[in-house]
PDB file of N, CA and C in Angstrom:
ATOM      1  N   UNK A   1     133.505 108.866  82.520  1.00  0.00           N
ATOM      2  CA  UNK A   1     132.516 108.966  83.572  1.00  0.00           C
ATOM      3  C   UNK A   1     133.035 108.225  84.802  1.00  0.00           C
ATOM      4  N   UNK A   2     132.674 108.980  85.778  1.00  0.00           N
ATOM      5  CA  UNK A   2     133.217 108.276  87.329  1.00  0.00           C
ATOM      6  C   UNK A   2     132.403 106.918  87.683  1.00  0.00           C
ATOM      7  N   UNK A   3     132.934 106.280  87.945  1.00  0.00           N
ATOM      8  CA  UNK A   3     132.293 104.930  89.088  1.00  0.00           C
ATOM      9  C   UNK A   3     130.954 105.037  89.241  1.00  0.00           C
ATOM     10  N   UNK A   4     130.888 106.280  90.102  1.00  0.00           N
ATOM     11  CA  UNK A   4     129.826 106.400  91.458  1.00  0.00           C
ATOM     12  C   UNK A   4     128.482 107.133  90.566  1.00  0.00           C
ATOM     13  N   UNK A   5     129.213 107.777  89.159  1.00  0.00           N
ATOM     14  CA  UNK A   5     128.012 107.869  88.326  1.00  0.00           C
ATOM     15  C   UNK A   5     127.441 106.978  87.396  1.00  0.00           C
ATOM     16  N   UNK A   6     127.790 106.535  87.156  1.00  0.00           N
ATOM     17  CA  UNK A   6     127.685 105.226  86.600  1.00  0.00           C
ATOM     18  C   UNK A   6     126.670 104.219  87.436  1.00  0.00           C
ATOM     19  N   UNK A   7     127.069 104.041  88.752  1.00  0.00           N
ATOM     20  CA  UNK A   7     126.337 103.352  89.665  1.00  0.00           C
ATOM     21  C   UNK A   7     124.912 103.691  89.761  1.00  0.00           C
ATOM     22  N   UNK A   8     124.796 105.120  89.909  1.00  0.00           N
ATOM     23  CA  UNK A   8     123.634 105.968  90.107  1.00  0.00           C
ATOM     24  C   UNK A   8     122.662 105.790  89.322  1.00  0.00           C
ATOM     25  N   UNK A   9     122.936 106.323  87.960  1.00  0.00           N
ATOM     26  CA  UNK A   9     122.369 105.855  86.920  1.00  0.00           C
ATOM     27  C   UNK A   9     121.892 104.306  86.242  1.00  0.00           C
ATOM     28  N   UNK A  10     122.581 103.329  86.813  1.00  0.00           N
ATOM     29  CA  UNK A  10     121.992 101.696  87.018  1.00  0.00           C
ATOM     30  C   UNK A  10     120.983 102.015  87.885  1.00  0.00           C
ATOM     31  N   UNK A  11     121.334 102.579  88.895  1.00  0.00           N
ATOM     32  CA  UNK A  11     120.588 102.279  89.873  1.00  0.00           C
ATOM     33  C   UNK A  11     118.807 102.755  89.995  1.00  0.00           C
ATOM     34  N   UNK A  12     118.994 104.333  89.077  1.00  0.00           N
ATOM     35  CA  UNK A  12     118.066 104.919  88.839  1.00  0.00           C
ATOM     36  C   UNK A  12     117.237 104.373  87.756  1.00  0.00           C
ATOM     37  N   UNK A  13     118.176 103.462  86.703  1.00  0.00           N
ATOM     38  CA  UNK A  13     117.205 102.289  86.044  1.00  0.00           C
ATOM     39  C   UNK A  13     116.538 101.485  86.759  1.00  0.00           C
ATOM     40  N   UNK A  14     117.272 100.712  87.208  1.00  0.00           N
ATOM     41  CA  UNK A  14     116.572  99.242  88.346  1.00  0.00           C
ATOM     42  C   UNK A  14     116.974  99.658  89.712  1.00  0.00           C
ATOM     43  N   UNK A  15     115.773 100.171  90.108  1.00  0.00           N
ATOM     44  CA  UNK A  15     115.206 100.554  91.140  1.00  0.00           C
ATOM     45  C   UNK A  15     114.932  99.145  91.794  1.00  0.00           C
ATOM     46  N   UNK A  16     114.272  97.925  91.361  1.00  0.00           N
ATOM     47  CA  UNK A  16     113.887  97.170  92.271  1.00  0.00           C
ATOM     48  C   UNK A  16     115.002  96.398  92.625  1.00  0.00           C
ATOM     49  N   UNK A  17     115.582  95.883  91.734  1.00  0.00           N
ATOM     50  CA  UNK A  17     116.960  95.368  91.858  1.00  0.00           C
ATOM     51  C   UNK A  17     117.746  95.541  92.338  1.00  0.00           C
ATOM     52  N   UNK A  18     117.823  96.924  92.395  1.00  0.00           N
ATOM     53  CA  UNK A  18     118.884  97.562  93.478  1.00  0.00           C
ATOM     54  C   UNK A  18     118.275  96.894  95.061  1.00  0.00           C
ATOM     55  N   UNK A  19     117.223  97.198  95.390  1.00  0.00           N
ATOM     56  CA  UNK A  19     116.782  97.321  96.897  1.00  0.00           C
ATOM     57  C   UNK A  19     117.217  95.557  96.735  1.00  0.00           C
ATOM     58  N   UNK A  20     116.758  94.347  95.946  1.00  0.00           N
ATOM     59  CA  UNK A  20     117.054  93.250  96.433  1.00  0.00           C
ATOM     60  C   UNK A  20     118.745  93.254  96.854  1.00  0.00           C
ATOM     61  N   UNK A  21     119.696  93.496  95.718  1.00  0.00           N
ATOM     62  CA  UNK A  21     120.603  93.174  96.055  1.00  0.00           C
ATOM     63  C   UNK A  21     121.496  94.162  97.356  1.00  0.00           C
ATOM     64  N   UNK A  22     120.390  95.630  97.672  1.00  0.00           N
ATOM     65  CA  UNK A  22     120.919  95.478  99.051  1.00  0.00           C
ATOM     66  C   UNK A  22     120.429  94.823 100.187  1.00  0.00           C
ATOM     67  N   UNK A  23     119.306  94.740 100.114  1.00  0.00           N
ATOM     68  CA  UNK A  23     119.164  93.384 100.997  1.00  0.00           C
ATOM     69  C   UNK A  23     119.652  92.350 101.154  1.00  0.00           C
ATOM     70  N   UNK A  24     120.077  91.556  99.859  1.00  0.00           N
ATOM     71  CA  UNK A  24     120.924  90.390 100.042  1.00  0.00           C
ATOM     72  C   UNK A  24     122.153  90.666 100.839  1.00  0.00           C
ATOM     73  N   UNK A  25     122.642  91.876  99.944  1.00  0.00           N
ATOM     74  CA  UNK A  25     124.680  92.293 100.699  1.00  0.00           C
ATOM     75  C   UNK A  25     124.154  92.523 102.569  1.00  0.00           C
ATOM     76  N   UNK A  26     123.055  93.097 102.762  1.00  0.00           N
ATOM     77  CA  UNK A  26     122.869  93.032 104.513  1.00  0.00           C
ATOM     78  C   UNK A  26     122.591  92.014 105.313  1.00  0.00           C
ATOM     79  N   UNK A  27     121.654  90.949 104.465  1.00  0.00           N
ATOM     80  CA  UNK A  27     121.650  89.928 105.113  1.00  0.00           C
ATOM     81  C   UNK A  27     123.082  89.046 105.077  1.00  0.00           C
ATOM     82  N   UNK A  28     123.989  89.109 104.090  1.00  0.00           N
ATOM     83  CA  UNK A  28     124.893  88.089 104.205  1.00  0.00           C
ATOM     84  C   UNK A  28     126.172  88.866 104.704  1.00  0.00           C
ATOM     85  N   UNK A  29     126.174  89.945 104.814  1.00  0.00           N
ATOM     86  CA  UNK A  29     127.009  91.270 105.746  1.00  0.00           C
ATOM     87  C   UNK A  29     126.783  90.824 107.457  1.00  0.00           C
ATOM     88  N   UNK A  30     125.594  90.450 107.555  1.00  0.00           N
ATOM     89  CA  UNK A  30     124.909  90.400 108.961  1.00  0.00           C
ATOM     90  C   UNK A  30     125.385  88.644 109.222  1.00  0.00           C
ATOM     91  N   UNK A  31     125.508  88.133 108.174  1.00  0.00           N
ATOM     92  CA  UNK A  31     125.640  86.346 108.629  1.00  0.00           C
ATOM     93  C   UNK A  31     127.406  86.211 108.930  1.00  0.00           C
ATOM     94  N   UNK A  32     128.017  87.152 108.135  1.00  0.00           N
ATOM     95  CA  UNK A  32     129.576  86.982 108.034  1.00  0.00           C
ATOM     96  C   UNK A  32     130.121  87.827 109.874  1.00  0.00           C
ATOM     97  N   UNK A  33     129.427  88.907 109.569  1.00  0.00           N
ATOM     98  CA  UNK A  33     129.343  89.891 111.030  1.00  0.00           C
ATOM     99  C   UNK A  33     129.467  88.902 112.466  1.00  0.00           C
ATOM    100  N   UNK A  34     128.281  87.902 112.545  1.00  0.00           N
ATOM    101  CA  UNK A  34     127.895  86.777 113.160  1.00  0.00           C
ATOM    102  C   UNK A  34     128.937  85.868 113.450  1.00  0.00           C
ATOM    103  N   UNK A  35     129.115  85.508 112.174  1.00  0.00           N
ATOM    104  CA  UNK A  35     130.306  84.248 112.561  1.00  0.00           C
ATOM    105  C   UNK A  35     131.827  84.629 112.997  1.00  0.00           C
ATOM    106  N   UNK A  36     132.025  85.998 112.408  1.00  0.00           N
ATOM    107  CA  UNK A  36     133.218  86.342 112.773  1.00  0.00           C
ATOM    108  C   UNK A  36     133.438  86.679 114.176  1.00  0.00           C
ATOM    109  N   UNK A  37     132.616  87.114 114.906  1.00  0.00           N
ATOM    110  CA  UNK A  37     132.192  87.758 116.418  1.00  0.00           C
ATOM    111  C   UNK A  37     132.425  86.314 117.021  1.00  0.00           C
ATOM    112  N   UNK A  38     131.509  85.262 116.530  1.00  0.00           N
ATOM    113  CA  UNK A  38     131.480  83.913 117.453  1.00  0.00           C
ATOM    114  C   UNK A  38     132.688  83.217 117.301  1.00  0.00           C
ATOM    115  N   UNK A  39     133.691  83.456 116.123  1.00  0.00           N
ATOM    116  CA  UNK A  39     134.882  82.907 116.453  1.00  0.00           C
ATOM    117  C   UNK A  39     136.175  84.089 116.923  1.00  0.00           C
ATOM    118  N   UNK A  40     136.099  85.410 116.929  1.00  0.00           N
ATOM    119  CA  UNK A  40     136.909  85.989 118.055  1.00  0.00           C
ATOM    120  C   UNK A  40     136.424  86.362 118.832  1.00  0.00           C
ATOM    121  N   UNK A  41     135.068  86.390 119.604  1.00  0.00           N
ATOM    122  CA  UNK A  41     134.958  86.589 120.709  1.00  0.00           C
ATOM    123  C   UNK A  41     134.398  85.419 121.501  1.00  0.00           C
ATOM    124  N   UNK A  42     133.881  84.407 120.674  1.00  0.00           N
ATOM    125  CA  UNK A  42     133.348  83.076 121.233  1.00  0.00           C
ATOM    126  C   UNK A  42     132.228  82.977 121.210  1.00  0.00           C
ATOM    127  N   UNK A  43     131.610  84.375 120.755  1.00  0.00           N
ATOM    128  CA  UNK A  43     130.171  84.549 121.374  1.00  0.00           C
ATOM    129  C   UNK A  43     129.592  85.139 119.853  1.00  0.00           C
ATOM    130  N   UNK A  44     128.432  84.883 119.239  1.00  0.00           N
ATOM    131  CA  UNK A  44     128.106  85.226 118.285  1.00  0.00           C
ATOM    132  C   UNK A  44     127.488  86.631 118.486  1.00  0.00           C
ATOM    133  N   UNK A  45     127.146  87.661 117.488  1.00  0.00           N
ATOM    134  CA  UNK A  45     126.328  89.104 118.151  1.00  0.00           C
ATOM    135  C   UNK A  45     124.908  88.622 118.472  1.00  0.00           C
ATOM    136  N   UNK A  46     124.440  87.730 118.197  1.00  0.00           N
ATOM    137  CA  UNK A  46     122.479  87.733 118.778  1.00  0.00           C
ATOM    138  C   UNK A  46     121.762  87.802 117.817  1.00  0.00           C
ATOM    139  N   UNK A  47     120.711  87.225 118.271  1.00  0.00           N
ATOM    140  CA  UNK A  47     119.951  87.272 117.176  1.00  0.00           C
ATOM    141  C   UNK A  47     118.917  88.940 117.010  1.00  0.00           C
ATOM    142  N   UNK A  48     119.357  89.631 117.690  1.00  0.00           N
ATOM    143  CA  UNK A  48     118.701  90.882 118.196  1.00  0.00           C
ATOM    144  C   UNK A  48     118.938  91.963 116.425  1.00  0.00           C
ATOM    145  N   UNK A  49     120.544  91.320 116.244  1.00  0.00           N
ATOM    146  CA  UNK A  49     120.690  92.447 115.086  1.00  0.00           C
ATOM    147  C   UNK A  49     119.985  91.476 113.643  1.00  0.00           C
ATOM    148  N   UNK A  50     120.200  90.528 113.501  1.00  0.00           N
ATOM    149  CA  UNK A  50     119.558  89.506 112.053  1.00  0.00           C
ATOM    150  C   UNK A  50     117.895  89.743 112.438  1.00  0.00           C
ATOM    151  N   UNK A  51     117.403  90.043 113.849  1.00  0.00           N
ATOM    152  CA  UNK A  51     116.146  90.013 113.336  1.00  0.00           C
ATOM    153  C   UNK A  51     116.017  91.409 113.335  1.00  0.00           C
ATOM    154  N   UNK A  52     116.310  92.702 113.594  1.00  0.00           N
ATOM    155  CA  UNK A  52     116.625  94.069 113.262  1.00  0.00           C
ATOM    156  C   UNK A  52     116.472  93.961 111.588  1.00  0.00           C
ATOM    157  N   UNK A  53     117.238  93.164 111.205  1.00  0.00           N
ATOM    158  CA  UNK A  53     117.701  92.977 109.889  1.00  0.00           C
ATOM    159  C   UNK A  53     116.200  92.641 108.455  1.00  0.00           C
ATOM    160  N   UNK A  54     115.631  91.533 109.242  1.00  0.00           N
ATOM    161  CA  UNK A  54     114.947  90.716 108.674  1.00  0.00           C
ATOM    162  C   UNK A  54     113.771  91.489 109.166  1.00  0.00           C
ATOM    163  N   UNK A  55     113.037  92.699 109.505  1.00  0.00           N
ATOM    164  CA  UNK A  55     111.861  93.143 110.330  1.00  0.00           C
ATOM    165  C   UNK A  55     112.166  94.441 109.157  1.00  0.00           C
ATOM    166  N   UNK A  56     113.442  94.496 108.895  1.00  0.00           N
ATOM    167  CA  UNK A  56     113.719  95.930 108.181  1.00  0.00           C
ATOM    168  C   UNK A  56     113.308  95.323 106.671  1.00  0.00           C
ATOM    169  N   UNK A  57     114.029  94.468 106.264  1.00  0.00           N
ATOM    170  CA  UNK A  57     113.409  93.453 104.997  1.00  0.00           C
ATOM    171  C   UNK A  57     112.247  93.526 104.816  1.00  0.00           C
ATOM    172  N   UNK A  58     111.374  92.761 105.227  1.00  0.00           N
ATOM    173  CA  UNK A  58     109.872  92.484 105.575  1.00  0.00           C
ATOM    174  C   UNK A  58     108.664  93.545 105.264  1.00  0.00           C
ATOM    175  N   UNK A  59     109.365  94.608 106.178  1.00  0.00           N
ATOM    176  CA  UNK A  59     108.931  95.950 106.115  1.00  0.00           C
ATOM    177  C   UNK A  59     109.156  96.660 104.648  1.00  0.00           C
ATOM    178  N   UNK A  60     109.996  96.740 104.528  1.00  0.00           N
ATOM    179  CA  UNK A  60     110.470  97.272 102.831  1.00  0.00           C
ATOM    180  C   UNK A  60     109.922  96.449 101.863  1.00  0.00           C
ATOM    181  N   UNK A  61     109.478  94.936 101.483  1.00  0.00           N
ATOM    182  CA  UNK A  61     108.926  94.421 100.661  1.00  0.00           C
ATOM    183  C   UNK A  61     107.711  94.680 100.839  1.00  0.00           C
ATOM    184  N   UNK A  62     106.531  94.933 102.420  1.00  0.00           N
ATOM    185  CA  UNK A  62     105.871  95.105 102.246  1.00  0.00           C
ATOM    186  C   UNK A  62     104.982  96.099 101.374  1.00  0.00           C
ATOM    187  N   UNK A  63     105.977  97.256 101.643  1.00  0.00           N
ATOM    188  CA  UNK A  63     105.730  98.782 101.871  1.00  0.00           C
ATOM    189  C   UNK A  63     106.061  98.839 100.240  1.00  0.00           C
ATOM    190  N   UNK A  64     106.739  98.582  98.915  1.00  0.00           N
ATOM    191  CA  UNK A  64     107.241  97.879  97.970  1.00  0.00           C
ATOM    192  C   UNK A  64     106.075  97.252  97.357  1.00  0.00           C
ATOM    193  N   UNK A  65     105.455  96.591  97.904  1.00  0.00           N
ATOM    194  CA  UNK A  65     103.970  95.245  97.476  1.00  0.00           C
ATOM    195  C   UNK A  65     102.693  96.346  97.418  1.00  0.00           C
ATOM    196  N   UNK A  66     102.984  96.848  98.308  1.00  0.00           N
ATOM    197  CA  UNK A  66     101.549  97.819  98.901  1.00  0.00           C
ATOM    198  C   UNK A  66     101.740  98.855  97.451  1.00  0.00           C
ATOM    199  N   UNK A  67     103.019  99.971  97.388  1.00  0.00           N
ATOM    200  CA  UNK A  67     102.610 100.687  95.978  1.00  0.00           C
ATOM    201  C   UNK A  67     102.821 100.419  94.940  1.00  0.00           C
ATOM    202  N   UNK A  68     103.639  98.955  94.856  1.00  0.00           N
ATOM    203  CA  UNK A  68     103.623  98.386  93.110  1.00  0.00           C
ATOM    204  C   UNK A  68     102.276  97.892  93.016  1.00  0.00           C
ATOM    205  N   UNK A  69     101.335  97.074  93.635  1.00  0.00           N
ATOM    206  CA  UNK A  69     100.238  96.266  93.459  1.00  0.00           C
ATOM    207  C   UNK A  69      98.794  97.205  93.916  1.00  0.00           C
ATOM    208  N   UNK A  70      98.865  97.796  95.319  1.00  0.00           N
ATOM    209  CA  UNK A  70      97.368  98.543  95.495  1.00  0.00           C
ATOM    210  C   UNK A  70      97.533  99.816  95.093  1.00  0.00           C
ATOM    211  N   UNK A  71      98.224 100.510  95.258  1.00  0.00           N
ATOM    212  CA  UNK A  71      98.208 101.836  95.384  1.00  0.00           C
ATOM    213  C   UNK A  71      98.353 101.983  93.698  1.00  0.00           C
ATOM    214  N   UNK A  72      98.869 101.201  92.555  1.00  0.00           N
ATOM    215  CA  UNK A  72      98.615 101.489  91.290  1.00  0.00           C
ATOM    216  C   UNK A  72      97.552 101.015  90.866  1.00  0.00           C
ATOM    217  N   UNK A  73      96.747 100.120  91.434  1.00  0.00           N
ATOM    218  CA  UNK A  73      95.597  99.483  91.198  1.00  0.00           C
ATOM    219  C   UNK A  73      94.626 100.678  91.448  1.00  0.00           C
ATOM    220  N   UNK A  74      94.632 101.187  92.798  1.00  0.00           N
ATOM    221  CA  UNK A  74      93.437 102.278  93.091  1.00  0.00           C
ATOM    222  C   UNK A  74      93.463 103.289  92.067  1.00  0.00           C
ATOM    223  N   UNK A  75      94.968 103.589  91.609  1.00  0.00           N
ATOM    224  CA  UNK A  75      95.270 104.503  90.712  1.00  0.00           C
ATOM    225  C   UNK A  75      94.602 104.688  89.168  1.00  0.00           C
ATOM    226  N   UNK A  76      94.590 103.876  88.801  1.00  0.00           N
ATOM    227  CA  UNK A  76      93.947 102.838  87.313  1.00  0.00           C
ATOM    228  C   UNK A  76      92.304 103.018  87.641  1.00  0.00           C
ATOM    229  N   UNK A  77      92.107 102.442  88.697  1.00  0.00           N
ATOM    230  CA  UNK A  77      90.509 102.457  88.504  1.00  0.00           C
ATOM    231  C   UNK A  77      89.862 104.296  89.037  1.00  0.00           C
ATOM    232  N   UNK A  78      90.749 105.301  89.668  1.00  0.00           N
ATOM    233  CA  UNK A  78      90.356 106.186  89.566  1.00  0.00           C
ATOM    234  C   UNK A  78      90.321 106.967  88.392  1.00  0.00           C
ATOM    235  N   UNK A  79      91.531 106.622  87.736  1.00  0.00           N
ATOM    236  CA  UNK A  79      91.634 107.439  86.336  1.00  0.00           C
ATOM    237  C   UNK A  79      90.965 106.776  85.470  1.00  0.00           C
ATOM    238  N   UNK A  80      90.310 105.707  85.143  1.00  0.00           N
ATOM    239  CA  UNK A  80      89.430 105.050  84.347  1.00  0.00           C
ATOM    240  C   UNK A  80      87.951 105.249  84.868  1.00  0.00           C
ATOM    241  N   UNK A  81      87.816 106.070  86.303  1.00  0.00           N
ATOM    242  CA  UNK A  81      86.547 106.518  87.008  1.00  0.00           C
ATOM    243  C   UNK A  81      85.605 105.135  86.610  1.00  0.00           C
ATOM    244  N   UNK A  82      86.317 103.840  87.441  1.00  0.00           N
ATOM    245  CA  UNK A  82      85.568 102.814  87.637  1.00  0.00           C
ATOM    246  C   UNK A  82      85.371 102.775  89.561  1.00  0.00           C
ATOM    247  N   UNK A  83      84.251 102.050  89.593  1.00  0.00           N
ATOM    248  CA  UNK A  83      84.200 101.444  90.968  1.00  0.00           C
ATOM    249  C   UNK A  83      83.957  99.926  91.043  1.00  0.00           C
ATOM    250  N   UNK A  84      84.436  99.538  91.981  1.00  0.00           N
ATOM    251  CA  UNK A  84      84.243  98.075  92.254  1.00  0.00           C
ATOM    252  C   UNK A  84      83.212  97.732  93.248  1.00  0.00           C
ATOM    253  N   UNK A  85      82.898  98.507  94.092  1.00  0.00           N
ATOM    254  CA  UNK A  85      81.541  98.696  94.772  1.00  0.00           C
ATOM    255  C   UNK A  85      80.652  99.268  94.300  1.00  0.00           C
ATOM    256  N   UNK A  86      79.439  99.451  94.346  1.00  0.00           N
ATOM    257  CA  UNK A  86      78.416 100.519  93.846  1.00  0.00           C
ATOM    258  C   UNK A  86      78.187 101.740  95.140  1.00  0.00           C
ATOM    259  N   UNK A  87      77.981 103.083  94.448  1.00  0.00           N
ATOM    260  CA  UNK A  87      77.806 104.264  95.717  1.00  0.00           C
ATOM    261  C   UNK A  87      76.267 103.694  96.284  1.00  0.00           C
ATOM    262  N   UNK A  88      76.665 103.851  97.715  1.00  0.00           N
ATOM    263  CA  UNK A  88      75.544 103.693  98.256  1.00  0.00           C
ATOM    264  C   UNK A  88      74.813 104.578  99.036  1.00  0.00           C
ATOM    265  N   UNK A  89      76.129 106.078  98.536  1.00  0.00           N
ATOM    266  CA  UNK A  89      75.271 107.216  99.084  1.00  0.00           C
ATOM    267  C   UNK A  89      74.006 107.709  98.035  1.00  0.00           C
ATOM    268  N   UNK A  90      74.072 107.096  96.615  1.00  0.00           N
ATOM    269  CA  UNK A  90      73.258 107.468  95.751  1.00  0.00           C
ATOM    270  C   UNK A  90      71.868 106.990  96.305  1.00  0.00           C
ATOM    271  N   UNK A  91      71.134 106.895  96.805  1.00  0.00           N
ATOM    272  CA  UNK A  91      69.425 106.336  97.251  1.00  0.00           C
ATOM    273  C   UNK A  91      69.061 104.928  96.070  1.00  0.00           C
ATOM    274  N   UNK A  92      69.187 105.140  94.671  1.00  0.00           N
ATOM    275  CA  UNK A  92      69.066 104.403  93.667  1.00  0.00           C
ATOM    276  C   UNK A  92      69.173 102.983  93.612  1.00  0.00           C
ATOM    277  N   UNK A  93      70.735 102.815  93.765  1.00  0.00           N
ATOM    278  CA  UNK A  93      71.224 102.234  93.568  1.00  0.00           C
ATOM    279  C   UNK A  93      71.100 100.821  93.839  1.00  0.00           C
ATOM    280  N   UNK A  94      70.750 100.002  93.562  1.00  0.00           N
ATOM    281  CA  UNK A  94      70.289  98.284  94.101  1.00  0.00           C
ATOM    282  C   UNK A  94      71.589  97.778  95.224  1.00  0.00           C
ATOM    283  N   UNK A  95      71.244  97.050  95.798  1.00  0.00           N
ATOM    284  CA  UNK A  95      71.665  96.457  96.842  1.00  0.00           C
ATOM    285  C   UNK A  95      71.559  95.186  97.024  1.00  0.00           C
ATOM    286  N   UNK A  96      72.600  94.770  97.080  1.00  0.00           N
ATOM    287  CA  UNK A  96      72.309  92.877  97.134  1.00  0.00           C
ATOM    288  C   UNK A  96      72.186  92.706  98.526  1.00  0.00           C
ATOM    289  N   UNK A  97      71.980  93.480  99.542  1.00  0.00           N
ATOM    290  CA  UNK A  97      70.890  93.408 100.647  1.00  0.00           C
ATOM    291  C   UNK A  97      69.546  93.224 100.824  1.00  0.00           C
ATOM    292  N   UNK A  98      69.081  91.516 101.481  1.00  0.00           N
ATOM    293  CA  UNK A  98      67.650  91.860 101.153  1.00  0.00           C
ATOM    294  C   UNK A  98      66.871  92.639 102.957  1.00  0.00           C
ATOM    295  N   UNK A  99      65.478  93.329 101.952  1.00  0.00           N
ATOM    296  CA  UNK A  99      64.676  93.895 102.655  1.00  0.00           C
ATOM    297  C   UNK A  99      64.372  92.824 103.718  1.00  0.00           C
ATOM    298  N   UNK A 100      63.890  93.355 105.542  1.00  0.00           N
ATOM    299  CA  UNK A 100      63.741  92.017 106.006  1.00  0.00           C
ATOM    300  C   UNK A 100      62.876  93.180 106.955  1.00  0.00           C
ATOM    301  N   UNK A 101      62.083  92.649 107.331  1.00  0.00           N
ATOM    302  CA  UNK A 101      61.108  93.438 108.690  1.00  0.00           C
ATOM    303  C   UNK A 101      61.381  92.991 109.915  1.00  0.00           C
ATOM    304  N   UNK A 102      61.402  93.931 111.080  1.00  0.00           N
ATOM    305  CA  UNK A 102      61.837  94.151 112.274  1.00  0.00           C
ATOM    306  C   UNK A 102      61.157  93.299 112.943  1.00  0.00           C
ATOM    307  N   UNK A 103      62.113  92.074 113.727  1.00  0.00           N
ATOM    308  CA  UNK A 103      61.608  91.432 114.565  1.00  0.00           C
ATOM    309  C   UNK A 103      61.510  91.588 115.883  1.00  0.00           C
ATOM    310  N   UNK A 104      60.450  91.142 117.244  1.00  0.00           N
ATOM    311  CA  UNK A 104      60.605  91.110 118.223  1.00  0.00           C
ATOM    312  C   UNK A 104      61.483  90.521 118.867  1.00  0.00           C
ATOM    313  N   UNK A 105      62.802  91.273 119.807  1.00  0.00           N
ATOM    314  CA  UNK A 105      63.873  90.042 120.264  1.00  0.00           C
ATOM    315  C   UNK A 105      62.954  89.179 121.354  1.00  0.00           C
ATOM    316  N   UNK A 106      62.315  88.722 121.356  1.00  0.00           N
ATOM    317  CA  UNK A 106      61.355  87.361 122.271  1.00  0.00           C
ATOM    318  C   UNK A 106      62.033  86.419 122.556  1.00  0.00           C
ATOM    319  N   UNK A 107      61.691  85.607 123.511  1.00  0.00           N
ATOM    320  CA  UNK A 107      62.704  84.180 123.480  1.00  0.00           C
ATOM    321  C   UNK A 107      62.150  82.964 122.663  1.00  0.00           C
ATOM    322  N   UNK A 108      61.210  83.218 122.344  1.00  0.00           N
ATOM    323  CA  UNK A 108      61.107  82.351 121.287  1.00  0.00           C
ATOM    324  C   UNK A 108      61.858  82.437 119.507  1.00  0.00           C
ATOM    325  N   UNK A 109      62.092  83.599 119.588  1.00  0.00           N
ATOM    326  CA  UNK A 109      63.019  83.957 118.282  1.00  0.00           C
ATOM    327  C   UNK A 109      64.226  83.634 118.361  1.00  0.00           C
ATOM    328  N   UNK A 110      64.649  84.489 119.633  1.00  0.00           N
ATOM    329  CA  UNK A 110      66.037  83.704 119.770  1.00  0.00           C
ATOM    330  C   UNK A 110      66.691  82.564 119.745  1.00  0.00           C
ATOM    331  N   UNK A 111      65.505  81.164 120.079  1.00  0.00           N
ATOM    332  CA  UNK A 111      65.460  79.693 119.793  1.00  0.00           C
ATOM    333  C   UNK A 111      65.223  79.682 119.026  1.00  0.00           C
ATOM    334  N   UNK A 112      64.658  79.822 118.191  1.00  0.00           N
ATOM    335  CA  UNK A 112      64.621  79.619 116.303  1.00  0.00           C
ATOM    336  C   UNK A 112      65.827  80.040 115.581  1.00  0.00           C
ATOM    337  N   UNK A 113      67.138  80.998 116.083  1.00  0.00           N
ATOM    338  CA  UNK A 113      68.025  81.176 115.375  1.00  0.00           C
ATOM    339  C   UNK A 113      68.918  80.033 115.298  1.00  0.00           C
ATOM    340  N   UNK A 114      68.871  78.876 116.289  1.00  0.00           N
ATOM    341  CA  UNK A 114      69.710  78.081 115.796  1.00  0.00           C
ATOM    342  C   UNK A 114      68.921  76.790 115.714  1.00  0.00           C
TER     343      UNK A 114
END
């Protein structure tokens, strides 16, 4: 078997693993990039591309967090046809809202709110 299939197939196992350790190889791709620029050209590349870098990171763990944690969560409680709210289009249904009767806005009410 070739290399590059071999790779694939890790990769198509550990899926998450993969994305860390390309993140790591870019961030420390991006730190070596850096230092090498600031010692032949004198001048380092900026912080324009590490935070390019680190916004692209950020973004991908989020986006990563959002369908390992909510989006399988919503998933679970639809297929188990649970709710965590109660419908409140049903009329029935109780409400931990209490009933309260309509007041006059007066200025004397308005001094009683605090």
């Amino acid at each position: 078997m070739e290399w590059w299939r071999a790779a694939i197939e890790w990769v198509m196992r550990h899926p998450f693993l993969a994305i860390v350790i390309a993140l790591v190889t870019l961030t420390v791709a991006e730190s070596l990039a850096d230092e090498l620029s600031a010692r032949l050209f004198h001048r380092p590349l900026g912080k324009r591309i590490g935070k390019a870098i680190f916004v692209a990171i950020s973004v991908t763990l989020l986006v990563a967090a959002y369908f390992t944690v909510v989006a399988l969560t919503a998933l679970a409680f639809r297929l188990l046809r649970k709710r965590l709210l109660p419908d409140f289009r049903n009329k029935n249904v109780r409400s931990y809202w209490r009933e309260r009767e309509k007041t006059e806005p007066t200025l004397d009410y308005v001094r009683r709110q605090f």
